[in-house]
C-alpha atoms as a PDB file:
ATOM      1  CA  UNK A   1      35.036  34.333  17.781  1.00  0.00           C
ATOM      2  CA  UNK A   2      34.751  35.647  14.257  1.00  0.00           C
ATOM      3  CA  UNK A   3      30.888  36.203  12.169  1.00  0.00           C
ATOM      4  CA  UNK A   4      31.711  32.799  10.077  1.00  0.00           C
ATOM      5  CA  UNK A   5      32.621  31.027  13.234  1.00  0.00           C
ATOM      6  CA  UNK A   6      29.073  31.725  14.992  1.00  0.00           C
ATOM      7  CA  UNK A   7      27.014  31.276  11.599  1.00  0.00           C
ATOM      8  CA  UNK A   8      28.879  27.780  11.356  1.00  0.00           C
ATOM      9  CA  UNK A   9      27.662  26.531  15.423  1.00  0.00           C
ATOM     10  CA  UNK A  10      24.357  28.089  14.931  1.00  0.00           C
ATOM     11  CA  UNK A  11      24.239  25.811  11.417  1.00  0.00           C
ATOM     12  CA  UNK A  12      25.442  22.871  13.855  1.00  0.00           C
ATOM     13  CA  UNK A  13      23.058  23.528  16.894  1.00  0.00           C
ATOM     14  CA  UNK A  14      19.935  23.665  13.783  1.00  0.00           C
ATOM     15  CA  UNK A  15      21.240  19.819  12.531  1.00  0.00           C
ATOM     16  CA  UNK A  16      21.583  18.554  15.859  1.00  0.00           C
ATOM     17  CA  UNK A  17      17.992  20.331  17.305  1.00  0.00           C
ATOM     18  CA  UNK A  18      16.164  18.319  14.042  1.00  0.00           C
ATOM     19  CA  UNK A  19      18.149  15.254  14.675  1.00  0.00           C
ATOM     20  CA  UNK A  20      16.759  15.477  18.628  1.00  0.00           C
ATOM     21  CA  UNK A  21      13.209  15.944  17.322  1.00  0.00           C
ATOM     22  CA  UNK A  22      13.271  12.917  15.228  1.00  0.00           C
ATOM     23  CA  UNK A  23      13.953  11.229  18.248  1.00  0.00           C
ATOM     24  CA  UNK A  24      12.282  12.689  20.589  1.00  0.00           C
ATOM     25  CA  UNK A  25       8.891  11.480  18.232  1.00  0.00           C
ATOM     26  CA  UNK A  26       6.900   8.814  19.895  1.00  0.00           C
ATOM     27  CA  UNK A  27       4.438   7.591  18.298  1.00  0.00           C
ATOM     28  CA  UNK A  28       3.302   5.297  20.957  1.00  0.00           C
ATOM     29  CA  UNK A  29       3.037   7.833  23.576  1.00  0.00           C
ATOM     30  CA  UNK A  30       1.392  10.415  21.358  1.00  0.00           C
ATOM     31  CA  UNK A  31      -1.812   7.475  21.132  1.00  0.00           C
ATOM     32  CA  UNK A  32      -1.598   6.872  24.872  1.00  0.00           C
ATOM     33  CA  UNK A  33      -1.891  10.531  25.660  1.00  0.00           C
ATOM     34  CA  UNK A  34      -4.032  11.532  22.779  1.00  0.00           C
ATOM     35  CA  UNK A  35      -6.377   8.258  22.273  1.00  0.00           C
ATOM     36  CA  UNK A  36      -6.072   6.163  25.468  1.00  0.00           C
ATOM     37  CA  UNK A  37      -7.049   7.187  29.272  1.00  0.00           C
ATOM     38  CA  UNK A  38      -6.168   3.639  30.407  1.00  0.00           C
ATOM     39  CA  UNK A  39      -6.100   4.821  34.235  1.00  0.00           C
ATOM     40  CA  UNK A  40     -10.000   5.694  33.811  1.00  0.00           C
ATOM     41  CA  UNK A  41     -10.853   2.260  31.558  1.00  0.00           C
ATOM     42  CA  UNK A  42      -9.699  -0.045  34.058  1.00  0.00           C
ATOM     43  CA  UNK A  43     -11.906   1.430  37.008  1.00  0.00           C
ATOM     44  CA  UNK A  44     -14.947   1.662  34.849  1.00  0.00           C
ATOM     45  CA  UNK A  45     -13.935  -2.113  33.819  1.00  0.00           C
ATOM     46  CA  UNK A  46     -13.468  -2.736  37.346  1.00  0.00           C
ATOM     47  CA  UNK A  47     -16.429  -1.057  38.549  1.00  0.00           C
ATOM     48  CA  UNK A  48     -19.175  -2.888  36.038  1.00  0.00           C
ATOM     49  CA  UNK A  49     -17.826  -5.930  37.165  1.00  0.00           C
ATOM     50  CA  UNK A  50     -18.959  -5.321  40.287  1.00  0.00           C
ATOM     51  CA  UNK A  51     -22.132  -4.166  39.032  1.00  0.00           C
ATOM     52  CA  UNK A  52     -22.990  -6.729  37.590  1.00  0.00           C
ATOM     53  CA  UNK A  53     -21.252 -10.110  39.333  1.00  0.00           C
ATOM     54  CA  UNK A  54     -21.331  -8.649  43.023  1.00  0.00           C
ATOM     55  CA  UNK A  55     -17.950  -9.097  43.580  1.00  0.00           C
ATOM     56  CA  UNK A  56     -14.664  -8.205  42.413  1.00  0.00           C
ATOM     57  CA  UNK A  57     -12.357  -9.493  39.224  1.00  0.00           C
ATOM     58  CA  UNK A  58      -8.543 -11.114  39.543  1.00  0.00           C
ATOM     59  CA  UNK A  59      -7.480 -11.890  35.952  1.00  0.00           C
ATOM     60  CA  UNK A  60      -8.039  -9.458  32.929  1.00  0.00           C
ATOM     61  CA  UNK A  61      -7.548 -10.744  29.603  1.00  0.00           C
ATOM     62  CA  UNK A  62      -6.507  -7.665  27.177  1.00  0.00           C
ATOM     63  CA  UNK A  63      -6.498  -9.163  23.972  1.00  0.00           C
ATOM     64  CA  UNK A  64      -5.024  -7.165  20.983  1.00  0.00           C
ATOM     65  CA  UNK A  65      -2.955  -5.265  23.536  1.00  0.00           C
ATOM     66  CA  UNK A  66      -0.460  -3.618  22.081  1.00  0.00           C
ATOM     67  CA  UNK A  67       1.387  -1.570  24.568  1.00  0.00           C
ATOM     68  CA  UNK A  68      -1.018  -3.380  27.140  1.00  0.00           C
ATOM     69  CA  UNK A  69      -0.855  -0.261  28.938  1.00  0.00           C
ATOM     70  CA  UNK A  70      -4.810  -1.334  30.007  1.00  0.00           C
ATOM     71  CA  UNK A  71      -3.069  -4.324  31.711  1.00  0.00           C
ATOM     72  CA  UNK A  72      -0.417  -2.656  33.569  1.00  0.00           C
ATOM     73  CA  UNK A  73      -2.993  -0.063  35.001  1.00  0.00           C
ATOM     74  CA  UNK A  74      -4.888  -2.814  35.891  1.00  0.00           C
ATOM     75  CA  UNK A  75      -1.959  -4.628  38.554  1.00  0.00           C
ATOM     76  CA  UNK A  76      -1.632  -1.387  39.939  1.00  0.00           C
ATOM     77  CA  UNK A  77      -5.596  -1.384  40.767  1.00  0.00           C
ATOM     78  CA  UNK A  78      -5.542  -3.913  43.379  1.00  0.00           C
ATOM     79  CA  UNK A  79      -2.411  -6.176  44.832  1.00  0.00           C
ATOM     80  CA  UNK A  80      -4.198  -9.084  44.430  1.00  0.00           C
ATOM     81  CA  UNK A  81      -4.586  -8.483  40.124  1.00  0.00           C
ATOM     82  CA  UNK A  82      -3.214 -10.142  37.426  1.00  0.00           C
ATOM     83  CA  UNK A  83      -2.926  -9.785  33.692  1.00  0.00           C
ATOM     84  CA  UNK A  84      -2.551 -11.459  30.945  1.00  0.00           C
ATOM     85  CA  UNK A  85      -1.876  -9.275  27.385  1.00  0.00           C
ATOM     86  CA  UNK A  86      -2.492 -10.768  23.867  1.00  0.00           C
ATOM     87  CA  UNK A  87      -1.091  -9.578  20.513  1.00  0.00           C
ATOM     88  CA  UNK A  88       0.553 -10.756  17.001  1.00  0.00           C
ATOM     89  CA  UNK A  89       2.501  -7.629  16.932  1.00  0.00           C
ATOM     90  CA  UNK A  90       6.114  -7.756  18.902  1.00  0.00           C
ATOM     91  CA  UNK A  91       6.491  -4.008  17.720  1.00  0.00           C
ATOM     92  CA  UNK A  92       3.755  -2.481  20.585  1.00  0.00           C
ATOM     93  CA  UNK A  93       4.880  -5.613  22.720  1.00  0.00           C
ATOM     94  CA  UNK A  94       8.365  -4.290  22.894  1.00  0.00           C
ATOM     95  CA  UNK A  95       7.839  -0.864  23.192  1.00  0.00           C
ATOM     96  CA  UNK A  96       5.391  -1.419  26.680  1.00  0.00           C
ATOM     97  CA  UNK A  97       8.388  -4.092  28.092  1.00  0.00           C
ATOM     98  CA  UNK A  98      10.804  -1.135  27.443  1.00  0.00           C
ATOM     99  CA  UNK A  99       8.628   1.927  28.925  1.00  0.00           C
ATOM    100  CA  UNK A 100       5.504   0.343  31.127  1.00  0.00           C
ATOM    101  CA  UNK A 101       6.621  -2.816  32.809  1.00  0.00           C
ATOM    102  CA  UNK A 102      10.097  -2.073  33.470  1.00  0.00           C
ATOM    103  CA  UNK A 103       8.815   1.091  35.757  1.00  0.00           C
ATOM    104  CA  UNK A 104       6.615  -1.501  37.606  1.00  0.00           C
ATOM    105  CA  UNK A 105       7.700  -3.016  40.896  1.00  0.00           C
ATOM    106  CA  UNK A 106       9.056  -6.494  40.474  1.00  0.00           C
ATOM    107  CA  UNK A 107       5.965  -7.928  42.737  1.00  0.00           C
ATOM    108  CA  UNK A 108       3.781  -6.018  39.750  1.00  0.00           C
ATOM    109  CA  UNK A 109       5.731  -7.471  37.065  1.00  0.00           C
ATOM    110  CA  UNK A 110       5.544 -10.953  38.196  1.00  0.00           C
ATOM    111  CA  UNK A 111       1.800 -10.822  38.009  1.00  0.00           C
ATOM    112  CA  UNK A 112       1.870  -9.648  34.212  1.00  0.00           C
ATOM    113  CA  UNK A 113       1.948 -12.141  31.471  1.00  0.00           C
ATOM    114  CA  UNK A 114       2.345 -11.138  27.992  1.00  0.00           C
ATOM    115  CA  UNK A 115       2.346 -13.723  25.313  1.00  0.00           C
ATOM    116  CA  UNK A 116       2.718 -13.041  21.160  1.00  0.00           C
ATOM    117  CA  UNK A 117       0.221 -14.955  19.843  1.00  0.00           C
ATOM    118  CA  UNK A 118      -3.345 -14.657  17.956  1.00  0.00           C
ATOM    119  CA  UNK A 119      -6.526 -13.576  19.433  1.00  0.00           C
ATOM    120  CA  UNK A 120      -8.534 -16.503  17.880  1.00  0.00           C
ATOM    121  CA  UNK A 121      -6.036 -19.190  18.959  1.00  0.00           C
ATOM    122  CA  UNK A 122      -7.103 -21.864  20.900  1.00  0.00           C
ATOM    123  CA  UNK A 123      -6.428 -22.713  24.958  1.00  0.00           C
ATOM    124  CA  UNK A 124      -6.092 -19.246  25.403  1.00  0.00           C
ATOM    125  CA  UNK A 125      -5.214 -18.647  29.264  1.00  0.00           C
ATOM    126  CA  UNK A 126      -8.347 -17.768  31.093  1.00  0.00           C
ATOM    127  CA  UNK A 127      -9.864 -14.716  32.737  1.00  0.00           C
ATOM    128  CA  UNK A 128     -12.503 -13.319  35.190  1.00  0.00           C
ATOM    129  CA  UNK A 129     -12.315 -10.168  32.272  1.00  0.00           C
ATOM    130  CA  UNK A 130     -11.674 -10.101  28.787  1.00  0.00           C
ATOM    131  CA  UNK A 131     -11.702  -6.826  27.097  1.00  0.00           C
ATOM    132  CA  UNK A 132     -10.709  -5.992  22.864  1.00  0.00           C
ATOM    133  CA  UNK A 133     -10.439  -2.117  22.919  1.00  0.00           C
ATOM    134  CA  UNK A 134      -9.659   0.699  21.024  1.00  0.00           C
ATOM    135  CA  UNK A 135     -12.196  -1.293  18.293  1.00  0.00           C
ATOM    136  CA  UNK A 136      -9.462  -3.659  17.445  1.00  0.00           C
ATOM    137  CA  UNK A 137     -11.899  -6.058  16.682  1.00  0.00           C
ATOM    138  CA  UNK A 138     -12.879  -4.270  14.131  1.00  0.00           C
ATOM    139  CA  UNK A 139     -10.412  -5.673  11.959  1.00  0.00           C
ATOM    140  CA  UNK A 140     -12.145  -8.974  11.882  1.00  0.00           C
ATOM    141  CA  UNK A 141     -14.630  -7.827   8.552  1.00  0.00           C
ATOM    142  CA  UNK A 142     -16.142 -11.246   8.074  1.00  0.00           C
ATOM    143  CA  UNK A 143     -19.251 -12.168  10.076  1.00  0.00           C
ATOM    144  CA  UNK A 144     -18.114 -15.519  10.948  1.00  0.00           C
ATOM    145  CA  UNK A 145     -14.720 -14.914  12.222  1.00  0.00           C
ATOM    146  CA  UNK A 146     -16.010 -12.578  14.848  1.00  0.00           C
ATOM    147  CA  UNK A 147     -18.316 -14.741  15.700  1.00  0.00           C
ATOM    148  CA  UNK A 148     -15.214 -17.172  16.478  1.00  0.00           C
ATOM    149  CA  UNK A 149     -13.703 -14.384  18.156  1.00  0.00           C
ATOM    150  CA  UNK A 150     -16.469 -13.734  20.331  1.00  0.00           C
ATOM    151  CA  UNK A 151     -17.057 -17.890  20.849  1.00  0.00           C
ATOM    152  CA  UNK A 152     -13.459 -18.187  21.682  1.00  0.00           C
ATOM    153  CA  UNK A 153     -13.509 -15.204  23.977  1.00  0.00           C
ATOM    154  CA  UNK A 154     -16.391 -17.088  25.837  1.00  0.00           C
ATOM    155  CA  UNK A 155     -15.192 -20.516  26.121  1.00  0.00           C
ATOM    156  CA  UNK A 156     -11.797 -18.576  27.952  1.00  0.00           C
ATOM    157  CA  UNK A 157     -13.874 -16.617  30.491  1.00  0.00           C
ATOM    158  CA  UNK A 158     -13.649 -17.832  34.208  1.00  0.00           C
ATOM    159  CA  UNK A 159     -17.378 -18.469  35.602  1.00  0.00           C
ATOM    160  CA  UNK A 160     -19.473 -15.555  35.912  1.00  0.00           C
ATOM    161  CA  UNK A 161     -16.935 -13.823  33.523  1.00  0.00           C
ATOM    162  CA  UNK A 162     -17.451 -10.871  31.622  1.00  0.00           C
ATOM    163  CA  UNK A 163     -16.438  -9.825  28.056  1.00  0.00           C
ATOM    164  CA  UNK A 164     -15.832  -5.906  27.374  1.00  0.00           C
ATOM    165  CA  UNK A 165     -15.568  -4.208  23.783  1.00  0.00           C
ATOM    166  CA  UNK A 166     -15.860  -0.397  22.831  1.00  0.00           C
ATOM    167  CA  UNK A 167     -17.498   0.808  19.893  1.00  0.00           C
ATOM    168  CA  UNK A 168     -18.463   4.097  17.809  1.00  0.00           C
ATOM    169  CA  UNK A 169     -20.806   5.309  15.320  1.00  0.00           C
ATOM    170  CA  UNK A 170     -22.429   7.781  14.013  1.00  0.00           C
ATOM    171  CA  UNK A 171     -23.636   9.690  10.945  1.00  0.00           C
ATOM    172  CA  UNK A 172     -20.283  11.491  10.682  1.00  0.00           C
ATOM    173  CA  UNK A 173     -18.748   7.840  10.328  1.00  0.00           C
ATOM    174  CA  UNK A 174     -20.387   7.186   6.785  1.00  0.00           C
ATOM    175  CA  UNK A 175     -18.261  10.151   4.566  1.00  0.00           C
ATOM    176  CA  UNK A 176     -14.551  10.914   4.539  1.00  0.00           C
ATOM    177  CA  UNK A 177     -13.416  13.668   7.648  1.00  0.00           C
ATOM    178  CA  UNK A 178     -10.225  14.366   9.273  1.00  0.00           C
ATOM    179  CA  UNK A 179     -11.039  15.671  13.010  1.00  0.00           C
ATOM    180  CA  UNK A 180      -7.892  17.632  14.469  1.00  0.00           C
ATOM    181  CA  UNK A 181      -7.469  17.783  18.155  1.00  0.00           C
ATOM    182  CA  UNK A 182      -4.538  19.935  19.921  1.00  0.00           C
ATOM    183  CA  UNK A 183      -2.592  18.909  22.572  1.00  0.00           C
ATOM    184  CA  UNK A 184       0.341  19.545  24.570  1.00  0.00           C
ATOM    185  CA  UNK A 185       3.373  19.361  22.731  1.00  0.00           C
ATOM    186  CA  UNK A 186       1.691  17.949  19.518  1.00  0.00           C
ATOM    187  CA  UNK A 187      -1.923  17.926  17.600  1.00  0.00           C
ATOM    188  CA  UNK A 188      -3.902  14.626  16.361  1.00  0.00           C
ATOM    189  CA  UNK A 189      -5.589  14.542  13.435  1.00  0.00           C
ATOM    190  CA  UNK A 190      -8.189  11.364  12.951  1.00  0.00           C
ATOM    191  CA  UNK A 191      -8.481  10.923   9.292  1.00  0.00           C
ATOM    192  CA  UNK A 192     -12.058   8.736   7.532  1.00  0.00           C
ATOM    193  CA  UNK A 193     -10.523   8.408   4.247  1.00  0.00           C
ATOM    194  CA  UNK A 194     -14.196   6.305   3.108  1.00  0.00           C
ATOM    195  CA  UNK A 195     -16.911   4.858   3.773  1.00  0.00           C
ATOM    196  CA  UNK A 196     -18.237   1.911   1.374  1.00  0.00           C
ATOM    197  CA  UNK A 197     -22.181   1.639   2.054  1.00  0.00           C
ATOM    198  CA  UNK A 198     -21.778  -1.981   0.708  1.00  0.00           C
ATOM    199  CA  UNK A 199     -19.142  -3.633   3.151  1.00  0.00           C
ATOM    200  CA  UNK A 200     -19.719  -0.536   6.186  1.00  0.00           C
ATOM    201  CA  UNK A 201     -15.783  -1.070   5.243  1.00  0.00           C
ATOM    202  CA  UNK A 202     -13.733   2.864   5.878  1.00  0.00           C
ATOM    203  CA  UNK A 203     -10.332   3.043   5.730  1.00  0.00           C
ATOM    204  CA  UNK A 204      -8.693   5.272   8.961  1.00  0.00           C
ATOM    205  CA  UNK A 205      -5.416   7.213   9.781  1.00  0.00           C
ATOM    206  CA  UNK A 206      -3.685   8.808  12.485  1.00  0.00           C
ATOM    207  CA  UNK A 207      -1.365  11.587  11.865  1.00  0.00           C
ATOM    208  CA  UNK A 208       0.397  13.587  14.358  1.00  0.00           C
ATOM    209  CA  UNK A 209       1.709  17.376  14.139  1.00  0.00           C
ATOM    210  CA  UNK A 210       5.196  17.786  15.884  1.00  0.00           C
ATOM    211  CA  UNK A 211       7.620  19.946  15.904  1.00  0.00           C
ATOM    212  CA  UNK A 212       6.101  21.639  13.418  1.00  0.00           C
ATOM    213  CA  UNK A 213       5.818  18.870  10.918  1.00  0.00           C
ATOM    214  CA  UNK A 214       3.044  16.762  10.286  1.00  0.00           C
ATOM    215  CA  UNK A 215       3.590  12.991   9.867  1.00  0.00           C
ATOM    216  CA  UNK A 216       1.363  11.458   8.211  1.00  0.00           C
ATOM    217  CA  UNK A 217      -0.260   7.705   8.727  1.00  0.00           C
ATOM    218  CA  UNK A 218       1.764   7.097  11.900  1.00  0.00           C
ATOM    219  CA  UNK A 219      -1.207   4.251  12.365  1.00  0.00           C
ATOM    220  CA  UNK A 220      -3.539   3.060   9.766  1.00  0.00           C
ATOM    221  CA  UNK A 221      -6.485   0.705  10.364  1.00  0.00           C
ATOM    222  CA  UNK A 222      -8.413  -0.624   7.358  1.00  0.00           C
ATOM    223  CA  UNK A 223     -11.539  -1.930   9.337  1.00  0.00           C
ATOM    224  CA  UNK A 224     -15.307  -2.811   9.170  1.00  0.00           C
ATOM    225  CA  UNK A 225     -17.520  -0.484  11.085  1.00  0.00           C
ATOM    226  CA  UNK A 226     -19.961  -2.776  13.371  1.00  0.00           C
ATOM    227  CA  UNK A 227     -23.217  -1.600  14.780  1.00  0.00           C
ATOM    228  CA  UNK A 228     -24.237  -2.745  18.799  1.00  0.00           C
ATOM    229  CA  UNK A 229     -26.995  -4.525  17.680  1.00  0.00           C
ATOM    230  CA  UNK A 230     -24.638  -6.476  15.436  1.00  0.00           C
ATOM    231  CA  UNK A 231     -22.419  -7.412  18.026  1.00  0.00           C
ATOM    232  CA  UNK A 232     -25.410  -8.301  20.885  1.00  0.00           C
ATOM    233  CA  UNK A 233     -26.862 -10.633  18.403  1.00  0.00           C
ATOM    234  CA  UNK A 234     -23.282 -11.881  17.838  1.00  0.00           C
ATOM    235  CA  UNK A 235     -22.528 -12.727  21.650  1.00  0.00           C
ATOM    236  CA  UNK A 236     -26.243 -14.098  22.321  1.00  0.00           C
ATOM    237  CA  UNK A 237     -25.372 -16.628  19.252  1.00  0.00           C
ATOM    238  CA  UNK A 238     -22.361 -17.793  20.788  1.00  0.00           C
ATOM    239  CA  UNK A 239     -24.010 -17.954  24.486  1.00  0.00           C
ATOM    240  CA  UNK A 240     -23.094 -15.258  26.441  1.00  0.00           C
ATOM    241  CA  UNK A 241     -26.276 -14.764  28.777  1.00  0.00           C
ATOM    242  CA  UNK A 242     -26.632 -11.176  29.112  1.00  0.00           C
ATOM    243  CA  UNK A 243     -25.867  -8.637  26.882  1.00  0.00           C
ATOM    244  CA  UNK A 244     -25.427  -4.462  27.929  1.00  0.00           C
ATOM    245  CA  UNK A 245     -25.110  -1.056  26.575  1.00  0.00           C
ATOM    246  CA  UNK A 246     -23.240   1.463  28.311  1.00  0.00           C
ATOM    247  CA  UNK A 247     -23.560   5.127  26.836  1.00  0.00           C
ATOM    248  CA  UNK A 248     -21.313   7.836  26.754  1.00  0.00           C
ATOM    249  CA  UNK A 249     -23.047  11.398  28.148  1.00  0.00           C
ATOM    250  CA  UNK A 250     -23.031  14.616  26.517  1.00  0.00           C
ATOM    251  CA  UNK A 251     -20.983  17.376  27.688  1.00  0.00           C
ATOM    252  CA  UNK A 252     -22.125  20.870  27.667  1.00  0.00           C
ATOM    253  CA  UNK A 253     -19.844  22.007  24.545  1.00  0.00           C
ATOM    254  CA  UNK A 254     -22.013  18.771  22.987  1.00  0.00           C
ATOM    255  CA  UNK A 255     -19.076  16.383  23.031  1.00  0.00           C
ATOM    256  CA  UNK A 256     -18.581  12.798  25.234  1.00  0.00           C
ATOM    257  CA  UNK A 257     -18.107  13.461  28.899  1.00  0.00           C
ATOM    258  CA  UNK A 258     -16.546  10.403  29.622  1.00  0.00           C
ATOM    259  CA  UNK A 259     -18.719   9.111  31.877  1.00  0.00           C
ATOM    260  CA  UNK A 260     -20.923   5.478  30.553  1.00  0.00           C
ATOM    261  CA  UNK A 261     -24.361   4.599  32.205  1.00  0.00           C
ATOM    262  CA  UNK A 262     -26.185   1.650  31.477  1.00  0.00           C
ATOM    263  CA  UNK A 263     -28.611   2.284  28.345  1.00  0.00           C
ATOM    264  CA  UNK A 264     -31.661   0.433  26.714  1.00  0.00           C
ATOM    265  CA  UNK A 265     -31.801   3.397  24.121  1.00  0.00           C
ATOM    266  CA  UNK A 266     -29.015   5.919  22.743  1.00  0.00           C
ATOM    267  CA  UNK A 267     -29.548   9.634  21.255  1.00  0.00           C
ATOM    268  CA  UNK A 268     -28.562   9.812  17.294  1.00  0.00           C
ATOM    269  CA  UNK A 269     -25.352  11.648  17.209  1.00  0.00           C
ATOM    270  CA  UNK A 270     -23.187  12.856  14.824  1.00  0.00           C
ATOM    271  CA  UNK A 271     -20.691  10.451  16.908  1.00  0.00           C
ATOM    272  CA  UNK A 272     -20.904   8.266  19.685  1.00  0.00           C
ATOM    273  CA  UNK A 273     -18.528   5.926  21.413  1.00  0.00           C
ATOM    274  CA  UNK A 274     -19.982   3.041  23.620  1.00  0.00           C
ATOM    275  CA  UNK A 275     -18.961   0.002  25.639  1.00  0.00           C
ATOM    276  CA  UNK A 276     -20.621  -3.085  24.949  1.00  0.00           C
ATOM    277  CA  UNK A 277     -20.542  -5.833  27.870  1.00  0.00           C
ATOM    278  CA  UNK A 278     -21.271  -9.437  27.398  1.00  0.00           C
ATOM    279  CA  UNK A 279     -21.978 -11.544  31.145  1.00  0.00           C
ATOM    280  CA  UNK A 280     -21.281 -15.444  30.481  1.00  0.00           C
END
């Protein structure tokens, strides 16, 4: 083989290596690995039900679900679960049909029901547990459409059902930052663009580093930030009974250690993620 013929394959290999990159980019498993822990969530969901009913939970509700990859970790929790995943997006939708429920057992699959559709519809189908994560909720920036969200939420909860959000705050959340956390394989950057002290509106991206290349705004979310005392007075106005806190613990190094405990008081922190749980 002559010196132009092994400059010309090395030339090919290069073209077909960045092709295989740009497919080998998934942005929906980069979240799930870098944002999600969906295996933990559903056993904390699991286990506050418990808590506070006395007794287990059948149907969870995952509204804005996305990938529902809460819901499919749920059915594998318990034989006897079923889910029920909620989102206007068929993008996400897709994407979990194609890599989540097809590895499930048919049994598992039977007892998942996804359905396209909006959040603040009405005759929703009802659950023991109802749970809007990742703050998608967020997105609703107007006072009285949460507070049909939330209303909605309640009138589709089972008896003795339980409502489930997560939250964060924080003085870091009122100026523009980009965080950067390195992974396997790839690094995440969470990017505050804002903050307007007005609205509590920020604008937020995702980025991911791969390959080499950073890609910028793989996910966007133009939200309202909401503070828990916001959203308690929110469900007690639409009648949910009981209202908790549950707060994330400090880890030696100063960040979240992933573990929630029931609070009537938090720390100020330059961040802080929370769940907030609403009994009906």
């Amino acid at each position: 083989m002559t010196k132009k013929e092994v400059n010309h394959r090395k030339k090919v290999r290069r073209r077909v290596n960045k092709k295989s990159a740009k497919i080998l980019f998934d942005k929906y498993e980069l979240y799930r690995k870098a944002v999600q822990s969906a295996e933990n969530d559903v056993v904390f969901i699991r286990d506050t039900y418990k808590e506070l009913k006395g007794k287990g939970a059948r149907t969870f509700r995952e509204d804005f679900c996305g990938t529902f990859a809460l819901s499919t970790e749920w059915i594998k929790l318990n034989p006897r679960h079923e889910a029920i995943g909620i989102d206007l997006d068929p993008e996400p939708m897709a994407y979990g049909r194609q890599n989540y429920l097809i590895k499930m057992r048919p049994e598992q699959q039977r007892r998942m029901k996804l359905l396209e559709g909006n959040v603040l519809d009405a005759n929703l189908p009802k659950a023991d547990i109802v749970a809007a994560m990742n703050f998608s909720y967020f997105c609703f920036k107007q006072r009285d459409v949460l507070k049909k969200y939330f209303a909605n939420v309640l009138k589709t909860l089972n008896k003795d059902g339980m409502f489930l959000v997560d939250i964060f705050g924080g003085s870091q959340c009122y100026d523009a930052i980009e965080d950067t956390i390195k992974h396997e394989g790839f690094t995440y950057y969470w990017d505050q663009t804002n903050f307007d002290p007005v609205t509590n509106e920020a604008l937020f991206h995702i980025h991911f580093r791969v390959w080499g290349k950073k890609i910028e705004q793989v996910f966007s979310y133009d939200w309202r930030i909401w503070s828990i005392p916001e959203i308690r007075d929110i469900m007690h106005e639409v009648g949910f009974r009981k209202t908790h806190v549950y707060w994330e613990g400090t880890a030696k190094d100063g960040t979240g250690d992933g573990n929630f405990t029931r609070v009537d008081h938090g720390e100020a922190c330059q961040s802080w993620i929370a769940y907030i749980v609403g009994e009906k």
